[in-house]
Protein backbone atom coordinates (compact mmCIF):
# COMPACT_ATOMS: atom_id res chain seq x y z
CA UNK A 1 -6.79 43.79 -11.30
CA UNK A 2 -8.93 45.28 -9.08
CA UNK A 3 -8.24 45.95 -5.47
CA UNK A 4 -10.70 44.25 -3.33
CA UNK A 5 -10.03 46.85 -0.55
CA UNK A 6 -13.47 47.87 1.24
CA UNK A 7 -14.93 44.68 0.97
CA UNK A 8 -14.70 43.23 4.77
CA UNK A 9 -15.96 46.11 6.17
CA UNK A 10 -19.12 46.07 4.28
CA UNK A 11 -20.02 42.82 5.31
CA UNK A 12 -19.50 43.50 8.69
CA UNK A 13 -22.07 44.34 10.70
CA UNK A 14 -22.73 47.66 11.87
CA UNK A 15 -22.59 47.09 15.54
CA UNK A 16 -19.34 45.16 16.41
CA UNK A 17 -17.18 44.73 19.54
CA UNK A 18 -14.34 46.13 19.98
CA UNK A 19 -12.14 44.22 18.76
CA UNK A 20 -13.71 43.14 15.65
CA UNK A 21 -14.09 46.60 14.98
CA UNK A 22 -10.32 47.31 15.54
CA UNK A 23 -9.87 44.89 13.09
CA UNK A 24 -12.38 46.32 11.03
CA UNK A 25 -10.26 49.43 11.31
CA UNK A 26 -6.76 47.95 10.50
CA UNK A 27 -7.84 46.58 7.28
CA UNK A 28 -9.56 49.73 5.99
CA UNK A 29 -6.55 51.70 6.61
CA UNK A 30 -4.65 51.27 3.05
CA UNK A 31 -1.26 52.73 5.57
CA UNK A 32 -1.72 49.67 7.75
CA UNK A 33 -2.19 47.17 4.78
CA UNK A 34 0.96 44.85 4.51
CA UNK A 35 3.05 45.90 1.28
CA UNK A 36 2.86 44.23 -1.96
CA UNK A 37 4.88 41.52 -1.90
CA UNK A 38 5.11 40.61 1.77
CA UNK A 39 4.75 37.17 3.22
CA UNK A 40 1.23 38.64 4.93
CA UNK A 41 -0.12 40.66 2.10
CA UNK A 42 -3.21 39.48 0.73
CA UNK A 43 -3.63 38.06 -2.66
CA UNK A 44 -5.21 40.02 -5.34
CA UNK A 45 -9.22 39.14 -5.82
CA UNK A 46 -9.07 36.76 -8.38
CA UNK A 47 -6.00 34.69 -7.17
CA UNK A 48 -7.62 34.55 -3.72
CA UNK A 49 -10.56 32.98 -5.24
CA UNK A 50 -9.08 31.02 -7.59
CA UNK A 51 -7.63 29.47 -4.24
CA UNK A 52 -10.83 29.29 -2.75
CA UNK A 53 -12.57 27.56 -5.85
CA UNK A 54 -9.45 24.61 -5.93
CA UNK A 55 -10.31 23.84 -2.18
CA UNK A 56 -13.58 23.61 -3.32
CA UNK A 57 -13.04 21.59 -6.04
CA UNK A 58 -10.90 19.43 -3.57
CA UNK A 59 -13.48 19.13 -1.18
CA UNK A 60 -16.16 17.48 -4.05
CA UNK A 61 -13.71 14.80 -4.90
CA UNK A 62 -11.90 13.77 -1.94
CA UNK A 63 -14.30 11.70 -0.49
CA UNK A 64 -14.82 9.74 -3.74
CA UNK A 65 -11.53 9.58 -3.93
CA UNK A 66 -10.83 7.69 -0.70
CA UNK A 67 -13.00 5.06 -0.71
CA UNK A 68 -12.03 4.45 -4.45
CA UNK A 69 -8.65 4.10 -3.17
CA UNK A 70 -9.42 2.02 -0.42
CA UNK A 71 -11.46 -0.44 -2.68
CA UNK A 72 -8.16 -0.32 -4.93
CA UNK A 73 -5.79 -1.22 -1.84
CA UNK A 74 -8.79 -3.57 -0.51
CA UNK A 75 -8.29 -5.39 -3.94
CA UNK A 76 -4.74 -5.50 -3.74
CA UNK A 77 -4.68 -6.63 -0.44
CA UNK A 78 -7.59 -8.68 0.66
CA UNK A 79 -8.38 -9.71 -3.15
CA UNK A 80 -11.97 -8.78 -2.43
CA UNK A 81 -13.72 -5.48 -1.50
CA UNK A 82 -16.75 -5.76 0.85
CA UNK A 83 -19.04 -2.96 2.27
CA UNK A 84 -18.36 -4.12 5.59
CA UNK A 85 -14.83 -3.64 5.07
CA UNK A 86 -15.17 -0.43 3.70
CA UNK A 87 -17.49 0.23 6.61
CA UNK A 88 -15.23 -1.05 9.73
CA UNK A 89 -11.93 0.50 7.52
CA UNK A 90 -14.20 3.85 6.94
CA UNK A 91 -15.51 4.17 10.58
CA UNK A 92 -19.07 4.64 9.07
CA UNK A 93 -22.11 2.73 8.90
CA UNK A 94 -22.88 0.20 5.98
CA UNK A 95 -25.68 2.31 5.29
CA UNK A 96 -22.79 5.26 4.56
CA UNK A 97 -21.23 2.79 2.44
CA UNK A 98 -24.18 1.67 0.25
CA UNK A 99 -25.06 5.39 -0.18
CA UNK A 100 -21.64 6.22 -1.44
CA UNK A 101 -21.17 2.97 -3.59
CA UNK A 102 -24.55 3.98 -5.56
CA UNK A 103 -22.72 7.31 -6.00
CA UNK A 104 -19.51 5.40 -7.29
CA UNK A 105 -21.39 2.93 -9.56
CA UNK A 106 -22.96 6.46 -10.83
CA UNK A 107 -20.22 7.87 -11.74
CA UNK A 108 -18.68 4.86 -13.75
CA UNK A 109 -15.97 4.01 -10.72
CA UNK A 110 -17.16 0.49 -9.57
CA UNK A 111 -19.02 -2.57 -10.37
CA UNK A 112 -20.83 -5.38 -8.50
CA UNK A 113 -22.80 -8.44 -8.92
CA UNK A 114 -25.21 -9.79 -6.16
CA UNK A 115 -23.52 -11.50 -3.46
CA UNK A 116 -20.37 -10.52 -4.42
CA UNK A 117 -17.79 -7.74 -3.73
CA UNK A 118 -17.34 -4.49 -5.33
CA UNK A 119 -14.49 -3.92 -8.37
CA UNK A 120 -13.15 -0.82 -9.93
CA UNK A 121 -14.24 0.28 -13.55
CA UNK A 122 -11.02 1.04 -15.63
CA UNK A 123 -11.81 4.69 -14.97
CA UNK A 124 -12.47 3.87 -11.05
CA UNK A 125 -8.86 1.83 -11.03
CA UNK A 126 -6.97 4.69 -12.86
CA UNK A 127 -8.38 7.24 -10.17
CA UNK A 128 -7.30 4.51 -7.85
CA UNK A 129 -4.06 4.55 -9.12
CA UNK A 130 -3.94 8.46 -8.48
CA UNK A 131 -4.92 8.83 -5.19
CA UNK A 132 -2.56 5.86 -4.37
CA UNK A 133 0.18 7.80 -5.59
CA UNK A 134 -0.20 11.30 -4.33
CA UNK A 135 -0.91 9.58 -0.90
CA UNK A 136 2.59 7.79 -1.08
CA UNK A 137 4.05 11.08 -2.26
CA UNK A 138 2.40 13.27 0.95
CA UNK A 139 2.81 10.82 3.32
CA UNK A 140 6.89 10.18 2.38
CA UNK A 141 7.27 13.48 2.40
CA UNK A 142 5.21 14.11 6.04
CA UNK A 143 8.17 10.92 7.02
CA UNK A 144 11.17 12.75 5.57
CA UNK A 145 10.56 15.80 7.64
CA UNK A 146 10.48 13.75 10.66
CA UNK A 147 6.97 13.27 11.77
CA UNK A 148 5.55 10.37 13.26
CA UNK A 149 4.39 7.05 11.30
CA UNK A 150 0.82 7.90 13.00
CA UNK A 151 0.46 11.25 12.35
CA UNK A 152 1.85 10.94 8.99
CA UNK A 153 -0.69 8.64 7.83
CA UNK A 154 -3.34 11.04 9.62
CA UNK A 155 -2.36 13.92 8.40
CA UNK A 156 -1.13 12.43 4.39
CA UNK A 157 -5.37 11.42 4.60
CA UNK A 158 -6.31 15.22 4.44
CA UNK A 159 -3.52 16.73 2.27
CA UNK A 160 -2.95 14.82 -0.39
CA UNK A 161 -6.74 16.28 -1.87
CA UNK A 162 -5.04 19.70 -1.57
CA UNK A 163 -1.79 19.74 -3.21
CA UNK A 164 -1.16 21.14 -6.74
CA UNK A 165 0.97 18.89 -9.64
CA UNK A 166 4.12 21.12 -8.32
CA UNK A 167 3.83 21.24 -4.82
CA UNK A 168 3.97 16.92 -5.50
CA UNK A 169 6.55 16.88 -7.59
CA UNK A 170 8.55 18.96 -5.02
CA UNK A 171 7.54 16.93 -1.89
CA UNK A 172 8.76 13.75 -3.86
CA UNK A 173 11.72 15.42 -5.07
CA UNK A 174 12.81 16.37 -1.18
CA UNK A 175 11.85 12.74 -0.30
CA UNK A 176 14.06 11.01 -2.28
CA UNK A 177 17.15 13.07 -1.63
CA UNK A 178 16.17 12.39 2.01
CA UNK A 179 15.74 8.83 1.23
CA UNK A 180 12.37 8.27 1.45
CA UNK A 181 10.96 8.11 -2.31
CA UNK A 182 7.52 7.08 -3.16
């Protein structure tokens, strides 16, 4: 693999204060560079942007998949699935909402019929069934550790777009041997 040393400081510019340029400094100096292996050493290049490219990826998908799930758990709940509860539940507009169902009937994820509220495709209700999940999982785990019911749910909305198949498995594993399984 190839070292991706060097590359900062080029695309810095060439007249920097003094502290960026300190820092400038401390990464071009291979002595000062944390050793291989070390909580703070950097990745190699294409690990780093593999990492970069999944948060990416992530960041496509994650609004789809919340209102998806939120039509799911609208369904479940309510037994219907209007855009003005999407909208009110969302905090957006029903403009927003309109926007991002045309999106979702795009893609193959939901349905409607004049007049009458939306409904998940087979492949919307699966993805539905996903995001359900690996919400339960996140927030669980966010509850076995001891945070707050509030800040759980706040903070389960963001993560559970960014967590890998293992890192799940693991936060449901440490839930349930804290009693708090999905």
């Amino acid at each position: 693999m190839k070292p991706c040393h060097g590359m900062v400081s080029s695309a810095l510019p060439v007249a920097v204060p003094e502290e960026v340029g300190y820092i400038r400094r401390m990464i071009d100096s291979p002595e000062d560079a944390p050793a291989a292996g070390s909580p703070d050493a950097l990745p190699p290049c294409e690990q780093h942007a593999q990492q970069y490219a999944a948060v990416r990826d992530a960041h496509e998908t994650e609004l789809v998949e919340d209102y998806v799930e939120l039509i799911g758990d609208l369904l479940k709940h309510q037994g219907e699935a209007r855009s003005t509860d999407i909208a009110m539940r969302m905090g957006v507009s029903q403009a927003t909402v309109a926007k991002m169902v045309r999106r979702l009937k795009s893609q193959g994820l939901v349905s409607s019929k004049p007049y009458r509220s939306l409904f998940l495709t087979e492949t919307g209700k699966i993805m539905a069934e996903e995001s359900r999940l690996k919400h339960d999982i996140v927030l669980n785990f966010l509850r076995a550790l001891g945070v707050s019911d509030s800040t759980a749910r706040i903070d389960a909305e963001g993560m559970e777009h960014h967590v890998s198949e293992e890192t799940l498995a693991i936060m449901q594993r440490f839930s349930e041997q804290n009693g708090r399984g999905a």
